[in-house]
C-alpha atoms as a PDB file:
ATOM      1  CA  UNK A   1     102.067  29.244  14.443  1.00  0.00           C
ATOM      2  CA  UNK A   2      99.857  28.176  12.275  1.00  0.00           C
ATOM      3  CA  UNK A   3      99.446  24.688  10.357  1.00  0.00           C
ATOM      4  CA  UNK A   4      96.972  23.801   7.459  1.00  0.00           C
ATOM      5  CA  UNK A   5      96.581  20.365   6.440  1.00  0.00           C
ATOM      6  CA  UNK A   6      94.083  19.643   3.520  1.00  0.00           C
ATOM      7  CA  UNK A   7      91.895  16.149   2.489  1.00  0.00           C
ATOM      8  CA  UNK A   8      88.683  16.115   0.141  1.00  0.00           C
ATOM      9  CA  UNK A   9      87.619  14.918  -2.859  1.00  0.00           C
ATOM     10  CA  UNK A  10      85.745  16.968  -5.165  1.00  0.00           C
ATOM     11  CA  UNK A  11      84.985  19.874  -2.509  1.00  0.00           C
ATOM     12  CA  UNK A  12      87.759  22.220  -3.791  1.00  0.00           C
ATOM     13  CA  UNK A  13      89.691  20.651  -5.670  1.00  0.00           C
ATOM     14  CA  UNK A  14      91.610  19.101  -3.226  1.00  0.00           C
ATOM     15  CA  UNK A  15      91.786  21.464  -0.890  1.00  0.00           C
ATOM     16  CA  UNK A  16      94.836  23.964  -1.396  1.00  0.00           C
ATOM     17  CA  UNK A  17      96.043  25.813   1.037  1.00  0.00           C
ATOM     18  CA  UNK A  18      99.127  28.142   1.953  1.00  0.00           C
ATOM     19  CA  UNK A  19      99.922  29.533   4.651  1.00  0.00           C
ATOM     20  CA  UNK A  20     102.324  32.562   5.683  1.00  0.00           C
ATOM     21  CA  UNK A  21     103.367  34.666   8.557  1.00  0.00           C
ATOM     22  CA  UNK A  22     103.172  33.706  12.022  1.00  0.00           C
ATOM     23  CA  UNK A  23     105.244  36.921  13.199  1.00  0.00           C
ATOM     24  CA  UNK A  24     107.454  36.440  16.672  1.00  0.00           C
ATOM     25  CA  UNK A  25     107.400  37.297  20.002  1.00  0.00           C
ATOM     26  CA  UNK A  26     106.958  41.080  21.304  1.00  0.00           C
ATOM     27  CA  UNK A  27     103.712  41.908  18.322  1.00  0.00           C
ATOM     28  CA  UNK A  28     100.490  40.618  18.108  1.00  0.00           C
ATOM     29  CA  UNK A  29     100.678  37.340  16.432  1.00  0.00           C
ATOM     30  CA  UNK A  30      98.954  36.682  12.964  1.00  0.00           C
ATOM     31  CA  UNK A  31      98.768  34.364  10.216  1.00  0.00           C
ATOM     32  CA  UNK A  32      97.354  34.307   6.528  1.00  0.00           C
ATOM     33  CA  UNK A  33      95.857  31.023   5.184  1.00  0.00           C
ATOM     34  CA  UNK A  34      95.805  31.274   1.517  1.00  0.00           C
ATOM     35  CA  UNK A  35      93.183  29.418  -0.514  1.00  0.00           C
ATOM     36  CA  UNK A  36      94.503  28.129  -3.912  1.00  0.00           C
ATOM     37  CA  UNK A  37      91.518  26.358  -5.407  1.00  0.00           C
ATOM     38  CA  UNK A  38      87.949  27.419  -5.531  1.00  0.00           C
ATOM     39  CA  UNK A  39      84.865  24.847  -5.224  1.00  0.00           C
ATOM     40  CA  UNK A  40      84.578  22.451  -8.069  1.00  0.00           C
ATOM     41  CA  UNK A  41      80.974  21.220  -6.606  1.00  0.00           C
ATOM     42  CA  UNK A  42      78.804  22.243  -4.145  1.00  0.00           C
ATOM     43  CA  UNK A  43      78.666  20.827  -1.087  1.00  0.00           C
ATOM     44  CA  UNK A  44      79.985  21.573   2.727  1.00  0.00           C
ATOM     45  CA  UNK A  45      83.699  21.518   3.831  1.00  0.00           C
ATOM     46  CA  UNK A  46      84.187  20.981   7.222  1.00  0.00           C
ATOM     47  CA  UNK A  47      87.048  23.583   8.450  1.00  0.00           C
ATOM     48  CA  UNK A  48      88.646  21.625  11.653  1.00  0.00           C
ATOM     49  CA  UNK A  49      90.258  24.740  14.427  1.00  0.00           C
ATOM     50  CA  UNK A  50      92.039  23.471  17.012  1.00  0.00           C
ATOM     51  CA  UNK A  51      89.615  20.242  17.633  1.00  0.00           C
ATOM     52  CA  UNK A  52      86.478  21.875  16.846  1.00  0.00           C
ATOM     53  CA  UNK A  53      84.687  21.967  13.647  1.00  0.00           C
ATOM     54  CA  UNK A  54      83.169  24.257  11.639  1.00  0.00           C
ATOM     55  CA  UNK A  55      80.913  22.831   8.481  1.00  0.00           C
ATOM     56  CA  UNK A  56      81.245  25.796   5.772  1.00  0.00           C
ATOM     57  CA  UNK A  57      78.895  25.686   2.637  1.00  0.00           C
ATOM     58  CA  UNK A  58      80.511  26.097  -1.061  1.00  0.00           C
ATOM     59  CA  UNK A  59      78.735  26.127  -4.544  1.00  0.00           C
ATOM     60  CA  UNK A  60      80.504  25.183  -7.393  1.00  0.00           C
ATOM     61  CA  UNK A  61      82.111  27.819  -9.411  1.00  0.00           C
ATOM     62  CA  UNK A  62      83.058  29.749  -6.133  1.00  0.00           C
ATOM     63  CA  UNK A  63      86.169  30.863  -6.912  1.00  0.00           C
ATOM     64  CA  UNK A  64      89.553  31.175  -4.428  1.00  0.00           C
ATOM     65  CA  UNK A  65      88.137  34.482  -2.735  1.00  0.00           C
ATOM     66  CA  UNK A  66      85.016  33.623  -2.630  1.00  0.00           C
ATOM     67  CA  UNK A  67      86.040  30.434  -0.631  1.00  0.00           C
ATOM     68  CA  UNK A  68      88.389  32.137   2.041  1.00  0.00           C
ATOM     69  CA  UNK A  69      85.243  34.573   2.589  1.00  0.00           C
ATOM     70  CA  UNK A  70      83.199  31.946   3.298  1.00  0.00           C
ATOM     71  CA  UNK A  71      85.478  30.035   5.823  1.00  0.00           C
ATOM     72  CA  UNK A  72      86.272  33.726   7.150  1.00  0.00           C
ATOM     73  CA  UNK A  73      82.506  34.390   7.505  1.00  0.00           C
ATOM     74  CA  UNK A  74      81.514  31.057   8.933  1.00  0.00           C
ATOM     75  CA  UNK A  75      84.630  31.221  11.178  1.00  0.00           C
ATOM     76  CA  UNK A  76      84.335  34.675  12.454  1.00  0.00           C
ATOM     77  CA  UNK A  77      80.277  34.086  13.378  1.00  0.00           C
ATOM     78  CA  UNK A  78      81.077  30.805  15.026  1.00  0.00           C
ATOM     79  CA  UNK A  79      83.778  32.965  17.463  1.00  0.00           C
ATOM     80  CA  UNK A  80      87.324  31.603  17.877  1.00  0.00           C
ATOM     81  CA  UNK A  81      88.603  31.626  21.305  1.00  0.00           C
ATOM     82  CA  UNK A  82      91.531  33.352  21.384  1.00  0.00           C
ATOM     83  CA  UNK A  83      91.598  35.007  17.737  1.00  0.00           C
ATOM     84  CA  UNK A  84      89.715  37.131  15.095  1.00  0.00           C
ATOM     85  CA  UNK A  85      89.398  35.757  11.591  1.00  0.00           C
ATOM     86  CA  UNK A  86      89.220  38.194   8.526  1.00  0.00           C
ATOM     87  CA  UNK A  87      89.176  38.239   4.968  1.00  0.00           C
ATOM     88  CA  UNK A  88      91.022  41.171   4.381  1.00  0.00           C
ATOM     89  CA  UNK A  89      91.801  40.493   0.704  1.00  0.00           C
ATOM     90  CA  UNK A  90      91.343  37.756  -2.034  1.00  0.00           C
ATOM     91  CA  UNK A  91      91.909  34.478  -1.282  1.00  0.00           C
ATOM     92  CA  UNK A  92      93.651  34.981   2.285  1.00  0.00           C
ATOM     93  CA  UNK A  93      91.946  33.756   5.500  1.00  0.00           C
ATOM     94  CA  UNK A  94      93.546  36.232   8.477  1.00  0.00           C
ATOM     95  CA  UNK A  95      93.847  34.895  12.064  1.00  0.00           C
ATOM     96  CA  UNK A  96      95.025  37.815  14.581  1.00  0.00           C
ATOM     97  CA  UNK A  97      95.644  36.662  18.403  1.00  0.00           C
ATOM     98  CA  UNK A  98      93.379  39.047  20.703  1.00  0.00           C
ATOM     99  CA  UNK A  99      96.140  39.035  23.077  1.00  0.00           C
ATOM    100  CA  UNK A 100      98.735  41.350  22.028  1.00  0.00           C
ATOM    101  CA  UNK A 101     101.975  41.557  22.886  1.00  0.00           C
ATOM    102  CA  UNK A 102     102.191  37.412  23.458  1.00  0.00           C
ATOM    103  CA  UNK A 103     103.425  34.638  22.139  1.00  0.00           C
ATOM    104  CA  UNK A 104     100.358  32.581  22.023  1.00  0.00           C
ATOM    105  CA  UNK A 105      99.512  28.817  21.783  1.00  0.00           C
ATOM    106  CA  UNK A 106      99.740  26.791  18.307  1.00  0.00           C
ATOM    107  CA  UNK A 107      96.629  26.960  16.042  1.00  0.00           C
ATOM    108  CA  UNK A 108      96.085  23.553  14.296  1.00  0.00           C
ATOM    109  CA  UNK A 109      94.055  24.648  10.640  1.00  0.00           C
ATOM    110  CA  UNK A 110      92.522  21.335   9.308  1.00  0.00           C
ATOM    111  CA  UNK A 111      89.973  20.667   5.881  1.00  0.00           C
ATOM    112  CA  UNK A 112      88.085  18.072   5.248  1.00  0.00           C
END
C-alpha cells in the first residue's frame, strides 16, 4: 500500500498527486503515483520515501510527465530498498516490490 500526502507552495502547484493500485496478496505488489500538476517555478521538491528524502530538481513549465520522470529518475538512481521505481508512461510514478509473490511492508510517499 501506498500513501501520498502533498505540501508546497509554488513548487507544483500544490503538489497533486493520485495514487492507484496496490494489487493483493499472491502477485508482485505495485503501485502508480499519478502527478496532476506540473512545476509552476523552478526550484527543488523534496520527495520523502519511507523516512528518507530525496531532493528532486523542477523548472518551471515542466509539465505533469515531465515531473513524474524526474521523481522516477531521481528515485530510481538514489535506489529504493525494497522496490523499483519507473516511469512507464505520462504522468505516473511506478513502484514494483522486488520480492514477488509477497505481501510487502507499507510505503509512506510524502512531498514537500
Amino acid at each position: 500500500m501506498l500513501s501520498a500526502t502533498g505540501s508546497g507552495v509554488g513548487f507544483i502547484g500544490p503538489a497533486s498527486l493520485e495514487t492507484v493500485g496496490g494489487t493483493s496478496t499472491g502477485v508482485t505488489e505495485s503501485v502508480d503515483l499519478t502527478v496532476l500538476t506540473g512545476a509552476t517555478v523552478s526550484g527543488s521538491i523534496s520527495v520523502i520515501v519511507s523516512g528518507t528524502p530525496h531532493s528532486v530538481t523542477l523548472s518551471a513549465g515542466q509539465t505533469p510527465d515531465e515531473v513524474a520522470a524526474a521523481i522516477a529518475g531521481k528515485l530510481s538512481s538514489d535506489g529504493m530498498t525494497g522496490y523499483t521505481v519507473s516511469n512507464p508512461s505520462g504522468a505516473i510514478v511506478r513502484f514494483t516490490s522486488t520480492t514477488p509473490n509477497t505481501d510487502v511492508p507499507d510505503l509512506l510517499v510524502a512531498l514537500n
